[in-house]
N, C-alpha and C. Protein backbone atom coordinates (compact mmCIF):
# COMPACT_ATOMS: atom_id res chain seq x y z
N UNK A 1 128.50 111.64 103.82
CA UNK A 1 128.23 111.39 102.42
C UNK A 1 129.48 110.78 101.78
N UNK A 2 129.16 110.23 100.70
CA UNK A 2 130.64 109.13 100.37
C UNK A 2 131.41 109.63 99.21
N UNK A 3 132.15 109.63 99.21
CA UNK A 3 132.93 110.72 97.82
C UNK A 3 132.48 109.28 96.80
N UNK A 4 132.49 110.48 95.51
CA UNK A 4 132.01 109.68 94.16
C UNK A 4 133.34 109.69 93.05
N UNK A 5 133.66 107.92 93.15
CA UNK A 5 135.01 108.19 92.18
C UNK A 5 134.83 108.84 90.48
N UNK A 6 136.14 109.30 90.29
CA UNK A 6 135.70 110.39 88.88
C UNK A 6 135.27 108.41 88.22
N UNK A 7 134.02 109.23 86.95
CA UNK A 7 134.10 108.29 86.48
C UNK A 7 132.54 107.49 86.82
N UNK A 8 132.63 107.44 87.30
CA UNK A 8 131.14 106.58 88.15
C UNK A 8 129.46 107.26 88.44
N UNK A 9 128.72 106.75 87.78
CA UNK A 9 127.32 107.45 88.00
C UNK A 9 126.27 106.64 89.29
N UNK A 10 125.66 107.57 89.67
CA UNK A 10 125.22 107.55 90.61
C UNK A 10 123.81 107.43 90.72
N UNK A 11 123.23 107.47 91.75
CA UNK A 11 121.61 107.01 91.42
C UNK A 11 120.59 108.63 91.20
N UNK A 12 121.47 109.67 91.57
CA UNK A 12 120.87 111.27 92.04
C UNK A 12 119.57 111.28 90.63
N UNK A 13 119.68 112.60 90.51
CA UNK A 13 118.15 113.01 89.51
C UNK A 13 118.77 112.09 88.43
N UNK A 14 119.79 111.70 87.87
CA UNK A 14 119.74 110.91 87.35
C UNK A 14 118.89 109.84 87.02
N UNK A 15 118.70 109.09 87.82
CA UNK A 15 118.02 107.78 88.03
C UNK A 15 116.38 108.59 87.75
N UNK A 16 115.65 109.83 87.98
CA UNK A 16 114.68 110.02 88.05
C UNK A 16 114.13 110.33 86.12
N UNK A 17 115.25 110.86 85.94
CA UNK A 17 115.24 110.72 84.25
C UNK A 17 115.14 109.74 83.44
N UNK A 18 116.18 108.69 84.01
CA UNK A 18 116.08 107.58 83.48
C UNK A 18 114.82 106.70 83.69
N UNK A 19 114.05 107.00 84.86
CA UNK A 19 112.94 105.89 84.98
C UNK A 19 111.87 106.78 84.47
N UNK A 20 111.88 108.00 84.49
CA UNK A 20 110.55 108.55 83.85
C UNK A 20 111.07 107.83 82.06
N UNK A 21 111.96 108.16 81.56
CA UNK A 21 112.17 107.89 80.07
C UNK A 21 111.08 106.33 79.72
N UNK A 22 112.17 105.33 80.42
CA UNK A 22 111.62 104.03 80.14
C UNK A 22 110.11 103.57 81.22
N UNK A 23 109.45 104.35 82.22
CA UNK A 23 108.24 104.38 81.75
C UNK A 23 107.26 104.95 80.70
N UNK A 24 107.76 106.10 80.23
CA UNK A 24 107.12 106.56 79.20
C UNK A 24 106.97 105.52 77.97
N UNK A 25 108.27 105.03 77.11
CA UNK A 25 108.56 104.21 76.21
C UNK A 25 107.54 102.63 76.61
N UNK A 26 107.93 102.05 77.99
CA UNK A 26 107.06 100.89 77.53
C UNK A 26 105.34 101.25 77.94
N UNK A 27 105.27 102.06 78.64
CA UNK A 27 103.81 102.50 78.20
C UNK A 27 103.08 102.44 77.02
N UNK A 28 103.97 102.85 75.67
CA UNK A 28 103.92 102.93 74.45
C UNK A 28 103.97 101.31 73.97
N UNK A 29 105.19 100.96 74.06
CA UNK A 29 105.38 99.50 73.55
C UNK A 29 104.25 98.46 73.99
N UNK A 30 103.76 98.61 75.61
CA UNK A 30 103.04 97.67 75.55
C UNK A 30 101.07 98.19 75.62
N UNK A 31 101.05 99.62 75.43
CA UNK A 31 99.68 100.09 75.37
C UNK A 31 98.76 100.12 76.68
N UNK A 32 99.90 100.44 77.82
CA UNK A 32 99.28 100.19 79.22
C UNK A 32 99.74 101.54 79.64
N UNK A 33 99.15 102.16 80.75
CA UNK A 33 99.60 103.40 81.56
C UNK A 33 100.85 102.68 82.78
N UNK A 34 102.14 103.14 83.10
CA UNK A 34 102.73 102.77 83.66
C UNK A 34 102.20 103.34 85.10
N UNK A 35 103.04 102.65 86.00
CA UNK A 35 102.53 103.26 87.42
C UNK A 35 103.66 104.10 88.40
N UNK A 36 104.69 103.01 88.20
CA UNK A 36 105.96 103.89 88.83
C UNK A 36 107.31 102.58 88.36
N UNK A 37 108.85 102.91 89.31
CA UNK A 37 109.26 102.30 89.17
C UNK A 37 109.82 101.69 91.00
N UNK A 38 109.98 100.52 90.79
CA UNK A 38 109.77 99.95 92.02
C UNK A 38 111.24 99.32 92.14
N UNK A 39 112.28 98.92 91.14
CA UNK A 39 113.29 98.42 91.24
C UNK A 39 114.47 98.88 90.14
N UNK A 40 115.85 99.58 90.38
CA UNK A 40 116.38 99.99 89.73
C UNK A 40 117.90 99.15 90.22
N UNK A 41 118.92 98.98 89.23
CA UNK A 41 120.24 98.26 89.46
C UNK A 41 120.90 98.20 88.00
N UNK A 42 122.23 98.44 88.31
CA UNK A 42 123.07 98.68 87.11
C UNK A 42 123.64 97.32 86.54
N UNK A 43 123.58 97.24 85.87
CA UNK A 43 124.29 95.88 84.85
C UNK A 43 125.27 96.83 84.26
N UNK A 44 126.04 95.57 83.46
CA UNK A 44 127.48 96.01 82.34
C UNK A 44 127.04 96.44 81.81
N UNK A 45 126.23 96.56 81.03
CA UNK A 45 125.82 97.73 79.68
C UNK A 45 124.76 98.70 80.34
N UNK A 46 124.43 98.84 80.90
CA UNK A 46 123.32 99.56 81.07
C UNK A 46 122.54 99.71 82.97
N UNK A 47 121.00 99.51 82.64
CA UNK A 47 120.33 99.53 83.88
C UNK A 47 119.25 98.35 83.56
N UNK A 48 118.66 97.39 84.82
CA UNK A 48 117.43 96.70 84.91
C UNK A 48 116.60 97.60 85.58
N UNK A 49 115.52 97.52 85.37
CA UNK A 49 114.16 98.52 86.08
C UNK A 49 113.50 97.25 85.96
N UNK A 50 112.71 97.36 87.07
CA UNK A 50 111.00 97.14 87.38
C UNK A 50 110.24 97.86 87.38
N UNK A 51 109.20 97.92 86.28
CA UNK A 51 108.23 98.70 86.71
C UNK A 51 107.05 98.11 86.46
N UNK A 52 105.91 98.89 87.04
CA UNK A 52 104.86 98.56 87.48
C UNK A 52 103.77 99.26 86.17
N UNK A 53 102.77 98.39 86.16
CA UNK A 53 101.84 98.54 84.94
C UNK A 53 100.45 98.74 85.53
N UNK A 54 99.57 99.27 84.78
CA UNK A 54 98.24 98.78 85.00
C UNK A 54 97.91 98.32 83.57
N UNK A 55 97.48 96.82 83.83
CA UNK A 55 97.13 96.72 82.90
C UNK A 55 95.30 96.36 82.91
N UNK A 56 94.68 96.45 83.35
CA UNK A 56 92.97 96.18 83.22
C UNK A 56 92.70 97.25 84.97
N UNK A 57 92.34 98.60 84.76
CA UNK A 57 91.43 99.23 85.92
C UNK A 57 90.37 99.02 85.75
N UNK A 58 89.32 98.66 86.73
CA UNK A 58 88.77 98.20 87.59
C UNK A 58 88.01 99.20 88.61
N UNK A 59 86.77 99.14 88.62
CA UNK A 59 85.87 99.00 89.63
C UNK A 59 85.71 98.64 90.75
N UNK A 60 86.11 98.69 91.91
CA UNK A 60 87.10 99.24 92.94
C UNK A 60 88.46 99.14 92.37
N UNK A 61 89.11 100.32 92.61
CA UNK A 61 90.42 99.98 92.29
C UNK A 61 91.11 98.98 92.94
N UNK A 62 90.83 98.40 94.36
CA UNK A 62 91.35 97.10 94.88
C UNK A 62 91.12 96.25 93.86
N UNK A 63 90.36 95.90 92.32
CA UNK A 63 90.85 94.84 91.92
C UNK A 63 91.27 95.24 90.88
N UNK A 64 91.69 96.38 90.40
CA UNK A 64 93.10 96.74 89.31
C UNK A 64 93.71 95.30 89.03
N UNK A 65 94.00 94.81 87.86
CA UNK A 65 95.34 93.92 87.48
C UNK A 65 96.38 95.13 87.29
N UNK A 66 97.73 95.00 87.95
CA UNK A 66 98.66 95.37 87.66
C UNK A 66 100.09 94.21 87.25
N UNK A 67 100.68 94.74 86.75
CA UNK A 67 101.82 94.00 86.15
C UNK A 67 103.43 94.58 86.79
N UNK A 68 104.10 93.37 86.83
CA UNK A 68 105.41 93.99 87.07
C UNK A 68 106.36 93.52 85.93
N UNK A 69 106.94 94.76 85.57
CA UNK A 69 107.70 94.51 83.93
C UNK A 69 109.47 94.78 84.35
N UNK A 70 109.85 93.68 84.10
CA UNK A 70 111.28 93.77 84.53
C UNK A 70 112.18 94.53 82.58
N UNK A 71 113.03 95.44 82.89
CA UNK A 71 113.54 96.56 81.53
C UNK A 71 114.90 96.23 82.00
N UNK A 72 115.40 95.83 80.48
CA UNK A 72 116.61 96.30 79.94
C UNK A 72 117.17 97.41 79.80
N UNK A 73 117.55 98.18 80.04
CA UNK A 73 117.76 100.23 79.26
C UNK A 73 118.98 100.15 79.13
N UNK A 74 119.48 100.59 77.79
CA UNK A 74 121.16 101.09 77.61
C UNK A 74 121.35 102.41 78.76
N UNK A 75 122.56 102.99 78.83
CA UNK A 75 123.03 103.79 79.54
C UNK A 75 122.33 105.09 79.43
N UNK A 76 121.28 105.01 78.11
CA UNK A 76 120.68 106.79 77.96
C UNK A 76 119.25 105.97 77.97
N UNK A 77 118.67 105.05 78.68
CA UNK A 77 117.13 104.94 79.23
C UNK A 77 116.67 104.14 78.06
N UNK A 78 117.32 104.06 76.96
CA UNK A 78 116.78 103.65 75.73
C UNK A 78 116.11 101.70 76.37
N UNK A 79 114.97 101.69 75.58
CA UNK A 79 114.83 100.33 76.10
C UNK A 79 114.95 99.19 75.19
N UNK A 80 116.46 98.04 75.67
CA UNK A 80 117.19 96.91 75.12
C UNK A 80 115.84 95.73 75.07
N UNK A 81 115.28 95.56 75.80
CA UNK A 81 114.60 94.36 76.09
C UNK A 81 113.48 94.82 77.30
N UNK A 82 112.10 93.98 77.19
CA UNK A 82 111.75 94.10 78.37
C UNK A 82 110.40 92.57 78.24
N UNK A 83 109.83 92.01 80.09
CA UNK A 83 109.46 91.04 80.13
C UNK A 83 108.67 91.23 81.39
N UNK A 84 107.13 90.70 81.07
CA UNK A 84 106.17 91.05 82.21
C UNK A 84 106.64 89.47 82.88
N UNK A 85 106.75 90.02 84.04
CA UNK A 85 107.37 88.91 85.42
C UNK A 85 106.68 88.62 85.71
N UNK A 86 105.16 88.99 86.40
CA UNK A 86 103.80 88.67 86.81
C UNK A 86 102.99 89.79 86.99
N UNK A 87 101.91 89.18 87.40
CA UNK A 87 100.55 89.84 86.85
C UNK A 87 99.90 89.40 88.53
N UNK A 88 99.37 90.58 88.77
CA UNK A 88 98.59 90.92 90.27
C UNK A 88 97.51 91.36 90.58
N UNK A 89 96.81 91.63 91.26
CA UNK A 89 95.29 92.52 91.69
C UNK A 89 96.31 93.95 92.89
N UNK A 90 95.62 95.08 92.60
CA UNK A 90 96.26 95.73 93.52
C UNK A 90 95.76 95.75 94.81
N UNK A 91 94.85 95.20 95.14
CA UNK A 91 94.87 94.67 96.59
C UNK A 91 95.71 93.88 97.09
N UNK A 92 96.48 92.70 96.27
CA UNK A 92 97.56 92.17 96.75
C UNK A 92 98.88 92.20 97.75
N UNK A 93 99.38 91.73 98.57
CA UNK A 93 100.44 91.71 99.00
C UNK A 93 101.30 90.79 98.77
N UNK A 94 102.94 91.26 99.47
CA UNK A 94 103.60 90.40 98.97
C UNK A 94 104.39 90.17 100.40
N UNK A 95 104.34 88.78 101.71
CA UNK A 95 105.17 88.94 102.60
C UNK A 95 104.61 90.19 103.72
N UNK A 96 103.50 90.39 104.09
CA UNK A 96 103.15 91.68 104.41
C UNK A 96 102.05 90.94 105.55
C-alpha cells in the first residue's frame, strides 16, 4: 500500500460521498433518476465526474435512453458546472 503524503486526498469513502452528493444534486437539476458514477478525476479546483442518467425508461429495459453527464464539483461535491456528453440506448456498447 503506498504511503499518503500529509496533505493529499485520496479516492477512499471519500470519493463514495462525493459521488453519491453530486448524483443526488444533478438528479434534481436535470429531473432524471441518476444511475451511478462511471468516471471520477481531480482537477485544480475540485473533481470531474461522469455520470450516468436515465433519461426516458422503456419497455424492455434494453431500450432505456441513458445519458452520460460529464460534472464539475468544488472540493465539497458542490456542483460548478455540468454537460450531457451523449445520449445512448442501454443495450449499447462501447468497443466491446
Amino acid at each position: 500500500m503506498a504511503d499518503k503524503k500529509a496533505g493529499s486526498e485520496s479516492l477512499g469513502s471519500g470519493a463514495e460521498r462525493l459521488g453519491a452528493r453530486v448524483m443526488h444534486s444533478l438528479a434534481i437539476l436535470v429531473g432524471c433518476p441518476t444511475e451511478g458514477v462511471t468516471g471520477l478525476r481531480r482537477n485544480d479546483d475540485g473533481w470531474i465526474l461522469t455520470v450516468e442518467v436515465l433519461e426516458v425508461e422503456r419497455v424492455p429495459e434494453t431500450t432505456d435512453v441513458l445519458a452520460s453527464y460529464e460534472v464539475e464539483a468544488d472540493r465539497d461535491g458542490g456542483i460548478i458546472s455540468f454537460e450531457r456528453r451523449r445520449r445512448y440506448l442501454r443495450a449499447e456498447t462501447e468497443g466491446v
